[in-house]
Each structure stands twice: as structure tokens, then as C-alpha cells.
Protein backbone atom coordinates (compact mmCIF):
# COMPACT_ATOMS: atom_id res chain seq x y z
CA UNK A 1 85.18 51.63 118.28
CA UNK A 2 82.96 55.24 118.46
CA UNK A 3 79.71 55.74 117.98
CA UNK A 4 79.80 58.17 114.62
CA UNK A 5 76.75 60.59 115.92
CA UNK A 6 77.87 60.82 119.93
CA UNK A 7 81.18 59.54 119.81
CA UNK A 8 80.98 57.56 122.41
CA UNK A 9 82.93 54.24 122.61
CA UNK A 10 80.82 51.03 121.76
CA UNK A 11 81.60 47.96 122.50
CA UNK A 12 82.74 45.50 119.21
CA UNK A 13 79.69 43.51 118.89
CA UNK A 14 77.26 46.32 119.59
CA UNK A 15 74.79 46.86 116.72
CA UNK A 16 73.23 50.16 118.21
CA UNK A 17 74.97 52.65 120.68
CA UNK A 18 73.83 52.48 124.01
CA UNK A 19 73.92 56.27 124.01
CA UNK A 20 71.98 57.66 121.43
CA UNK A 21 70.58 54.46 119.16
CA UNK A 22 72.88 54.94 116.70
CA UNK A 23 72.97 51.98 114.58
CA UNK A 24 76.77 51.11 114.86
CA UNK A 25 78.43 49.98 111.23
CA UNK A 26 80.66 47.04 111.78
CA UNK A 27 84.48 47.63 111.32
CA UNK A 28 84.85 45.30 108.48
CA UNK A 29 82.17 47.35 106.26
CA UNK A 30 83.92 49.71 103.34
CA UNK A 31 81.60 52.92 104.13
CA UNK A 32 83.58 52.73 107.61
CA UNK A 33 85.89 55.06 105.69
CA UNK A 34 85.70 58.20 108.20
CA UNK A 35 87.59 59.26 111.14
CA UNK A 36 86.56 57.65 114.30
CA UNK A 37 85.83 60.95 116.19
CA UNK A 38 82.37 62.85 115.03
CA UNK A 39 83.65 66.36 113.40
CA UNK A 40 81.38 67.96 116.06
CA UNK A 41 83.64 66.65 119.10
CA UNK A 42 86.83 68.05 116.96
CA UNK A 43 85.00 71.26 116.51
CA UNK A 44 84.06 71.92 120.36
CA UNK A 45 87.47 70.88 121.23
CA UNK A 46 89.58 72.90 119.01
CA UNK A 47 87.43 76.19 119.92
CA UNK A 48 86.82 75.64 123.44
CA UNK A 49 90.69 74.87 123.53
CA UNK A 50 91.48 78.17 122.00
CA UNK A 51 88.81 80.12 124.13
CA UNK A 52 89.50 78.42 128.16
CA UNK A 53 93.36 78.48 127.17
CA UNK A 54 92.81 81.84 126.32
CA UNK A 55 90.81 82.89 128.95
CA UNK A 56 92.77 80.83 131.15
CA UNK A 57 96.25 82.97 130.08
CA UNK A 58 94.27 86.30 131.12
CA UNK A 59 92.83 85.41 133.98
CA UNK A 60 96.61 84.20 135.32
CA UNK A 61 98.16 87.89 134.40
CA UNK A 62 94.99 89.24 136.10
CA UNK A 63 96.26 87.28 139.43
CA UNK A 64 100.26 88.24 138.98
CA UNK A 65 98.71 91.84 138.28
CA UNK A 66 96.56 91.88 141.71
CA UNK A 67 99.60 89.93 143.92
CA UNK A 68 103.07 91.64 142.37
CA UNK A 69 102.32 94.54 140.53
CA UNK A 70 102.37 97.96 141.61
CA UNK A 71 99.01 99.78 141.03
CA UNK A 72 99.05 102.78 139.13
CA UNK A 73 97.39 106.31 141.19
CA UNK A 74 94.36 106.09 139.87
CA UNK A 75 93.80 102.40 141.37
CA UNK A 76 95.10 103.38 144.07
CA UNK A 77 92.58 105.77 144.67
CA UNK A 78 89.78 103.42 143.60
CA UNK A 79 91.26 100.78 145.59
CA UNK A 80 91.24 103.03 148.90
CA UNK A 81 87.69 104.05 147.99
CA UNK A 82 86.39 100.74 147.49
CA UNK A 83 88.89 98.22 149.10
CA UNK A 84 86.19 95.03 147.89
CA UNK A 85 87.11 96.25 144.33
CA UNK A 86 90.57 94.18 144.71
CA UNK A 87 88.83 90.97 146.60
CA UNK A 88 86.20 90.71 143.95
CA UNK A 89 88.51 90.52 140.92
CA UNK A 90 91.12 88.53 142.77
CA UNK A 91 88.56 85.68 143.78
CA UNK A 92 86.97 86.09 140.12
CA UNK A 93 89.85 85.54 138.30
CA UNK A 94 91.08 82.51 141.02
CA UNK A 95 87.51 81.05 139.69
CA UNK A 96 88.01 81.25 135.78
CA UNK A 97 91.21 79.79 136.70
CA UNK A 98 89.99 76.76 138.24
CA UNK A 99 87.06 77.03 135.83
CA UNK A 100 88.54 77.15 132.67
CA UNK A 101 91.30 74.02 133.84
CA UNK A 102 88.32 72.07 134.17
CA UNK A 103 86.70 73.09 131.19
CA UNK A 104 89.93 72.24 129.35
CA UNK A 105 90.09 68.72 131.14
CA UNK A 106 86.62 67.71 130.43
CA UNK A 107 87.19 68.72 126.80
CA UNK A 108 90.24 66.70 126.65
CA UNK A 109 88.18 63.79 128.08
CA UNK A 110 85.53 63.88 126.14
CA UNK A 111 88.12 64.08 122.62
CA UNK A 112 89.75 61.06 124.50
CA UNK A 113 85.83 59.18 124.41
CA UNK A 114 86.17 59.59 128.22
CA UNK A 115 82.63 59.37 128.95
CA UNK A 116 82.78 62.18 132.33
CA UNK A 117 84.22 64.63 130.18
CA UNK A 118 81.12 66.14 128.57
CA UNK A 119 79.72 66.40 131.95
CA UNK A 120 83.16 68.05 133.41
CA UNK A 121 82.41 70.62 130.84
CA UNK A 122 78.73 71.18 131.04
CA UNK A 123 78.57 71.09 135.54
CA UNK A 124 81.70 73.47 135.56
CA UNK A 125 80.28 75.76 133.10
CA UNK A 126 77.00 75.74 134.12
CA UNK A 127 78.69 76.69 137.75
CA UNK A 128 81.05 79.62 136.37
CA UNK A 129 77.62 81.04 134.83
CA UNK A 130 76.13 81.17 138.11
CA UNK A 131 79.49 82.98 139.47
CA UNK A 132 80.03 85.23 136.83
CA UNK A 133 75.91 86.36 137.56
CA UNK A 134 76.33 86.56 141.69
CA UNK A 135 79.64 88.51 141.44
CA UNK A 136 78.78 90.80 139.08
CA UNK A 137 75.70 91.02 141.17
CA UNK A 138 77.31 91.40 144.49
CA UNK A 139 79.98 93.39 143.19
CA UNK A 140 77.68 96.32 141.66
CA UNK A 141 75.81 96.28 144.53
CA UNK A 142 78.74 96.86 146.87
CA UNK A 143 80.13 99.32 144.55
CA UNK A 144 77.05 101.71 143.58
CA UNK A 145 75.91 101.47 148.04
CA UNK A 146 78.51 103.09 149.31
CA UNK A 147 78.74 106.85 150.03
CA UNK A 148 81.80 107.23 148.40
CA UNK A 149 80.31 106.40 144.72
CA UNK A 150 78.48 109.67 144.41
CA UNK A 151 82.02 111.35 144.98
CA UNK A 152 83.22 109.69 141.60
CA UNK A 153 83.11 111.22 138.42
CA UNK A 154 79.89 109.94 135.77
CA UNK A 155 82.46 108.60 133.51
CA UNK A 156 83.97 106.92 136.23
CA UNK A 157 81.13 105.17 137.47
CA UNK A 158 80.19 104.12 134.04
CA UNK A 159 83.59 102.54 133.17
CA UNK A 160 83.25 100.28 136.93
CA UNK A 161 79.49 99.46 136.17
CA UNK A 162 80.20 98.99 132.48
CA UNK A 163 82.90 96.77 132.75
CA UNK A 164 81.58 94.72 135.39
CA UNK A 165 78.34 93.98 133.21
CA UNK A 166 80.91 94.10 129.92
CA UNK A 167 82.60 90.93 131.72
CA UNK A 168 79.90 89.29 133.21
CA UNK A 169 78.06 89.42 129.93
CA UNK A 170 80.96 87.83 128.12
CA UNK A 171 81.79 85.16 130.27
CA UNK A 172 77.71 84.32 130.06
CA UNK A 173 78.74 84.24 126.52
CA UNK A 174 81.68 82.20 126.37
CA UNK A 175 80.11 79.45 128.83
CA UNK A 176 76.87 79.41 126.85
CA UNK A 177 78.76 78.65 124.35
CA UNK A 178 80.93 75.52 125.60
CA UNK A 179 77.45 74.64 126.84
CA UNK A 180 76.00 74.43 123.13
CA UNK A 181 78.83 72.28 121.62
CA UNK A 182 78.90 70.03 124.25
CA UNK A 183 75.15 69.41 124.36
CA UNK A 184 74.09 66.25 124.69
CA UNK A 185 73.13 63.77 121.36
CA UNK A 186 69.81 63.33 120.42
């Protein structure tokens, strides 16, 4: 049986959950009408589901993009200016990739009452935050020190600086967010 404020499993004759203290409700007892998942678990599932699958989806066309895809001229010419443009979105979107499978896994488990998956989700998020902030980082600062950034146009340096911050800030976002609903219990 599941603990109805942590959902975590309990053991039959438990009368509290180990967990949080929840004082477990025998199965025999009528108000033991409810499902056996908490409608929190169901909710982080179904939207971090939607949101790593998602993410997961874009950062896979990202990869066939970068590997068999012809660039068009104009990324050609950014890519011959700044040849770490291609490395830092290539190992970026290799990084949601295995990022946002392990996010998905750890959801999974944790739907499943597997007690690692909570923490699955929480350590790899907490480690795609940090690389979404150091290659953003790294990658401005590569861009905006060489000499050949002062040749591009303004609106061309604000698309490559925008985006870059535009991404980072979203994926801050999106992790944050699997962070919240998979917070620990009280």
C-alpha cells in the first residue's frame, strides 16, 4: 500500500509512514476510497512527461540538424567565424538528451513508488541547471572575446547573445520547475 501524502509504499502493518509520519489508514477502512497514488505524483508526472518528452524531441532534431543537415549561408558564415558556435550546441543538446531521459526515468520511478526516482529527477535536474548556467556562460564569453564579434552586425550580436540567455533562462525554468513538483514531503 502508499502512503496518501508522499506516496511512498508502506509496509501492511505500518500505522505511520516511515517517510513523512503520515498516519497510514488500514486497507479494510471505508474512507480508503481514493486512488492509491497522491494527485500531486500524477500531476508532476503527466507535466514533466509532456515537458522532458518534449524537450527531449527538440533537442534530438537539434543533433540530426548539427550531424546531417546542410547549413544554410548565413551559418556558414557564423560557423567559420566562430567554429565553437557548432561544439557548444552539439554538446548542449547531447546533455538535455541524456538529461531529459533521466528526468523521464526518475519520473516514471517515482509514479511506479520506486523510491530512487524522486532523487533521479531532483540530482539530474539540479545538474542540467548547473550546465545550462556554465555553457551559456562559457559560450558568451567565447563568443563576445573574439575579434571577429565587432565585425558582426548589432542585430546580429543580439540574436547570438539573446538566444543564448533566451535558452539558458528557459531551461533554468523548466528544471526549476521539475524541481518544485518533485520536492520532497513535509
Amino acid at each position: 500500500m502508499f502512503c496518501s501524502q508522499c506516496g511512498r509504499y508502506v509496509h501492511e502493518r505500518s500505522k505511520f509512514c516511515a517517510n513523512c509520519g503520515n498516519k497510514i489508514i488500514p486497507l479494510d477502512a471505508p474512507e480508503l476510497v481514493s486512488a492509491s497514488r497522491p494527485r500531486r505524483l500524477i500531476v508532476a508526472t503527466v507535466v514533466t512527461t509532456i515537458l522532458a518528452g518534449a524537450s527531449l524531441v527538440w533537442s534530438l532534431l537539434i543533433i540530426r540538424d548539427q550531424l546531417w543537415t546542410q547549413p544554410s549561408q548565413e551559418i556558414t558564415a557564423l560557423i567559420t567565424m566562430f567554429p565553437s558556435i557548432q561544439m557548444y550546441r552539439l554538446t548542449s543538446s547531447l546533455a538535455a538528451t541524456l538529461g531529459n531521459c533521466a528526468i523521464l526515468l526518475g519520473a516514471w520511478l517515482a509514479y511506479c513508488s520506486d523510491t530512487r526516482g524522486v532523487s533521479i529527477v531532483r540530482i539530474s535536474s539540479t545538474l542540467m541547471i548547473a550546465w545550462a548556467c556554465l555553457c551559456t556562460f562559457f559560450y558568451l564569453d567565447d563568443l563576445t572575446s573574439r575579434a571577429n564579434w565587432d565585425l558582426l552586425e548589432p542585430t546580429t550580436r543580439g540574436g547570438l547573445v539573446g538566444g543564448a540567455v533566451g535558452a539558458g533562462i528557459g531551461s533554468i525554468l523548466q528544471l526549476g520547475l521539475y524541481l518544485f513538483l518533485f520536492r520532497k514531503s513535509k
